[in-house]
Each structure stands twice: as C-alpha cells, then as structure tokens.
C-alpha atoms as a PDB file:
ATOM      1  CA  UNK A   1       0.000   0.000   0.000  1.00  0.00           C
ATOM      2  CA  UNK A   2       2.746   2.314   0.751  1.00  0.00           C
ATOM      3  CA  UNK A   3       4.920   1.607  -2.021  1.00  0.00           C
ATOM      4  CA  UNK A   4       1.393   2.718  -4.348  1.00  0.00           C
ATOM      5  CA  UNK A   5       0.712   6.018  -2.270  1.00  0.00           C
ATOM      6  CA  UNK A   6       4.686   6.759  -3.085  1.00  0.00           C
ATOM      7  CA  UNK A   7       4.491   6.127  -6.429  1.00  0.00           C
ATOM      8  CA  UNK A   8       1.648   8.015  -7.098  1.00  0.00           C
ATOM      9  CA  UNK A   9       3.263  10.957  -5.119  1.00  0.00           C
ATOM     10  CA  UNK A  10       6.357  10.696  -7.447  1.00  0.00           C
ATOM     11  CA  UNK A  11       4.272  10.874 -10.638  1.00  0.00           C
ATOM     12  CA  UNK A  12       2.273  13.819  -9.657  1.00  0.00           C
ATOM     13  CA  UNK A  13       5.510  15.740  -9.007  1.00  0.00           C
ATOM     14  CA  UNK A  14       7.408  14.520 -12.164  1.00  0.00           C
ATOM     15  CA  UNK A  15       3.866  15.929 -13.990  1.00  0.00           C
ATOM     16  CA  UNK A  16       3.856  19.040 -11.832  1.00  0.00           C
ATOM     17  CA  UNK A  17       7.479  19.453 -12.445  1.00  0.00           C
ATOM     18  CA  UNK A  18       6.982  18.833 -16.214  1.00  0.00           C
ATOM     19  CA  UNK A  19       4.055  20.882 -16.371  1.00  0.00           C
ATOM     20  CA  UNK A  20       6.316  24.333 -14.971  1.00  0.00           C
ATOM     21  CA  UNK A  21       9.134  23.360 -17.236  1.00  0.00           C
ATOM     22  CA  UNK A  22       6.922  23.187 -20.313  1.00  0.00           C
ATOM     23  CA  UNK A  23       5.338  25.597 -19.881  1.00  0.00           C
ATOM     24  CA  UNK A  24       8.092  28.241 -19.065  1.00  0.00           C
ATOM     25  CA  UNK A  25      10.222  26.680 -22.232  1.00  0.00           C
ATOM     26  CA  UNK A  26       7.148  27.009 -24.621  1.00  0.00           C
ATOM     27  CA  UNK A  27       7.071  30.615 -26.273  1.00  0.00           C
ATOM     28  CA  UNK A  28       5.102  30.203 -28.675  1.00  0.00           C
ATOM     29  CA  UNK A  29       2.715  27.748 -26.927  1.00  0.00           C
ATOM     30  CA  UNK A  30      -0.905  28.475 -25.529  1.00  0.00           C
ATOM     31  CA  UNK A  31      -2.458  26.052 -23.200  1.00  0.00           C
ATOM     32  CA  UNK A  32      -5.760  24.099 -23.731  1.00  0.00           C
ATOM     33  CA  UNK A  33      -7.808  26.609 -21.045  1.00  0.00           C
ATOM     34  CA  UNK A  34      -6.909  29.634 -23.944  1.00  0.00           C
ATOM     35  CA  UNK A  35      -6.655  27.502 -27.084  1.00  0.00           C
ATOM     36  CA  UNK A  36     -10.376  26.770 -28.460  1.00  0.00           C
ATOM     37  CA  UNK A  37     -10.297  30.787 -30.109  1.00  0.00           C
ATOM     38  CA  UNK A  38      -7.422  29.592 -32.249  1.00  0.00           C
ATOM     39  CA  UNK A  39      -8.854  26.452 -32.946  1.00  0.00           C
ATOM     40  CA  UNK A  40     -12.412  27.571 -34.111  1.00  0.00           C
ATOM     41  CA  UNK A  41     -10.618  30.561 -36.224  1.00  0.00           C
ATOM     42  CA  UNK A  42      -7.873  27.788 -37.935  1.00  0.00           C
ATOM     43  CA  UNK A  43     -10.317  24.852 -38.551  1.00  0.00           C
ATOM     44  CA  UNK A  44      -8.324  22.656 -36.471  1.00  0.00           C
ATOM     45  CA  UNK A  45      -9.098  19.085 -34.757  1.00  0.00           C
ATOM     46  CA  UNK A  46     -10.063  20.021 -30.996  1.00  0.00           C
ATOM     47  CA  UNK A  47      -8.986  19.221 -28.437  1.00  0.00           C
ATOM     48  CA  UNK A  48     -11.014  15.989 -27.197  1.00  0.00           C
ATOM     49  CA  UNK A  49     -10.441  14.534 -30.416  1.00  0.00           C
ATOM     50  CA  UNK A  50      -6.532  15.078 -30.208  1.00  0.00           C
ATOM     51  CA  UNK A  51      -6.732  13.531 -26.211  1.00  0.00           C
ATOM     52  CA  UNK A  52      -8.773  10.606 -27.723  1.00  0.00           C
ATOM     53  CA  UNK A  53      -6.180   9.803 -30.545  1.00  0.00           C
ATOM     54  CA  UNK A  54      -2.988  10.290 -28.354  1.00  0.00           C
ATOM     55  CA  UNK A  55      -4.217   8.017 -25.834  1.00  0.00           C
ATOM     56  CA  UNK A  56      -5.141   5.242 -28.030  1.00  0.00           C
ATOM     57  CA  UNK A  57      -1.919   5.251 -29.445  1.00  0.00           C
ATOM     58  CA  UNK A  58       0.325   5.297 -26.612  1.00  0.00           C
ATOM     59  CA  UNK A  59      -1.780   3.872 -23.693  1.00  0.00           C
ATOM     60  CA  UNK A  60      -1.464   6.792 -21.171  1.00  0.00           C
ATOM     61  CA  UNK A  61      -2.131   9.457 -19.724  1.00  0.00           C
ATOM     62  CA  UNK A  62      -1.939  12.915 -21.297  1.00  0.00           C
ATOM     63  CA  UNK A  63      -0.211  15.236 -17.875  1.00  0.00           C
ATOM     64  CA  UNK A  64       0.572  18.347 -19.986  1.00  0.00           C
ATOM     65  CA  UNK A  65      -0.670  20.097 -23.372  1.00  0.00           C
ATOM     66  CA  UNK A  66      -0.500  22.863 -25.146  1.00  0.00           C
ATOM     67  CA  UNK A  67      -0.952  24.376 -28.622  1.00  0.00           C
ATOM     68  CA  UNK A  68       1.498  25.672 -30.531  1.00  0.00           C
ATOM     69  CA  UNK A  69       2.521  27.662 -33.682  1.00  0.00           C
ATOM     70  CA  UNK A  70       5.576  27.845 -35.410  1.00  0.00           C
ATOM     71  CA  UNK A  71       5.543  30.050 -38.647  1.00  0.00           C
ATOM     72  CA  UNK A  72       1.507  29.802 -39.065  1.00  0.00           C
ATOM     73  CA  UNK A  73       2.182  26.082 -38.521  1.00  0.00           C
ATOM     74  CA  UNK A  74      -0.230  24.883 -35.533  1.00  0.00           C
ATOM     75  CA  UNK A  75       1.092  21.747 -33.615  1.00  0.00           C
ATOM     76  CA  UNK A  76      -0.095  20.281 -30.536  1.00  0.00           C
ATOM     77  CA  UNK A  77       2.731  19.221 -27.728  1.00  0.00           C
ATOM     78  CA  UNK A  78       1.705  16.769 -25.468  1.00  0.00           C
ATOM     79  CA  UNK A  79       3.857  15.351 -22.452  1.00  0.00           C
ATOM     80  CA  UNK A  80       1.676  11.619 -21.681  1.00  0.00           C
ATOM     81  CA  UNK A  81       2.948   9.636 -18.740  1.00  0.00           C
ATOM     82  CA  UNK A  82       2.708   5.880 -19.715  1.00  0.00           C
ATOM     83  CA  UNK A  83       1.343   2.926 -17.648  1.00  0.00           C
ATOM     84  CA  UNK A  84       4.284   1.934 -15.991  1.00  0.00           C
ATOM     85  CA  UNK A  85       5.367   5.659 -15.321  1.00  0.00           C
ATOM     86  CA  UNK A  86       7.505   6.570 -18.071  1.00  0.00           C
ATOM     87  CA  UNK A  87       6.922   9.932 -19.629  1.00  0.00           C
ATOM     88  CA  UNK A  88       6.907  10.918 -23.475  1.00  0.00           C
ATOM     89  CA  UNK A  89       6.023  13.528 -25.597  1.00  0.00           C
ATOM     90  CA  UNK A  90       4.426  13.852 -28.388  1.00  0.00           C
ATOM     91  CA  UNK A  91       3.863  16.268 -30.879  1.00  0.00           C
ATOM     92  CA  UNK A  92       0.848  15.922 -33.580  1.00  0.00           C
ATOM     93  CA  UNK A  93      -0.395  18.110 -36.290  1.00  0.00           C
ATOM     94  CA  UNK A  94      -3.249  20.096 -35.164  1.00  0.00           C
ATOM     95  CA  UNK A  95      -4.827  20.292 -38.842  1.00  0.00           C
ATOM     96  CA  UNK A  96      -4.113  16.590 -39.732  1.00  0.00           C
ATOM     97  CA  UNK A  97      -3.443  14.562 -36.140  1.00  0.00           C
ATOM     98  CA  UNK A  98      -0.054  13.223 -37.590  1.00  0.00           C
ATOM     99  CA  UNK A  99       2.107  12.534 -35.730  1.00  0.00           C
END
C-alpha cells in the first residue's frame, strides 16, 4: 500500500514538475484553457479529439498540453505519462493529427 501512495506521489511531481518546465520553455505555446479561439478561427481538430487519438496510441495518460505555432504552422505538444510511469512527448499536427 505504501509503495502505491509513493508512487503516485512521485508521478504527480514529475507531472507538476513537467508541467512548470513546459510551460516556461514554450514561447510560442498556448495552453488548452486559452486555445479553443485559435482552434475555431484555424479549422483545427479540438482538443477531445486530439486527447482521444494520443491516448489510443500510446496507452497513457496525457499530464501536460498545449498548442502551438511555429511560422503559421499549428502543432499540438503533449507530455503523456505511460502505464508503468515513463513519460513521453508527443507532438501531432493540429490540422491533420499526424504525428
């Protein structure tokens, strides 16, 4: 029981730790709370569909996202912490999904 309530402790301060870090390292990056404006105005996929597709292809759980743009170029970044704790991100194409 222990060993659980620890390792849940360390993955909520590896995402809270990853969450700061991305977010102070991502310029040109919104997160989800102030992303739907762009999304509507740029006809791209939103965000539940994005969540949906990135979890069915990894198997985890999505800790961090954001949207991003880079030269008119929208791209989602997405930090997902797997099943057995690793972490991994991911970065899809906000007007296609690919990856």
């Amino acid at each position: 029981m222990r060993r659980v309530i620890k390792e849940a402790a360390v993955a909520a301060v590896v995402g809270l730790l990853l969450t700061a870090a991305g977010q102070a390292a991502e310029q040109n990056c919104l997160p989800w709370a102030s992303a739907a404006p762009v999304i509507a105005k740029n006809s791209l996929l939103p965000a539940n569909i994005i969540y949906q597709m990135v979890q069915s292809r990894t198997g985890g759980q999505i800790i961090h996202a954001s949207l991003c743009d880079q030269d008119g170029r929208f791209f989602y970044k997405l930090v997902v912490l797997g099943a057995k704790g690793d972490v991994t991100n991911v970065t899809v194409d906000a007007l296609t999904g690919q990856p």
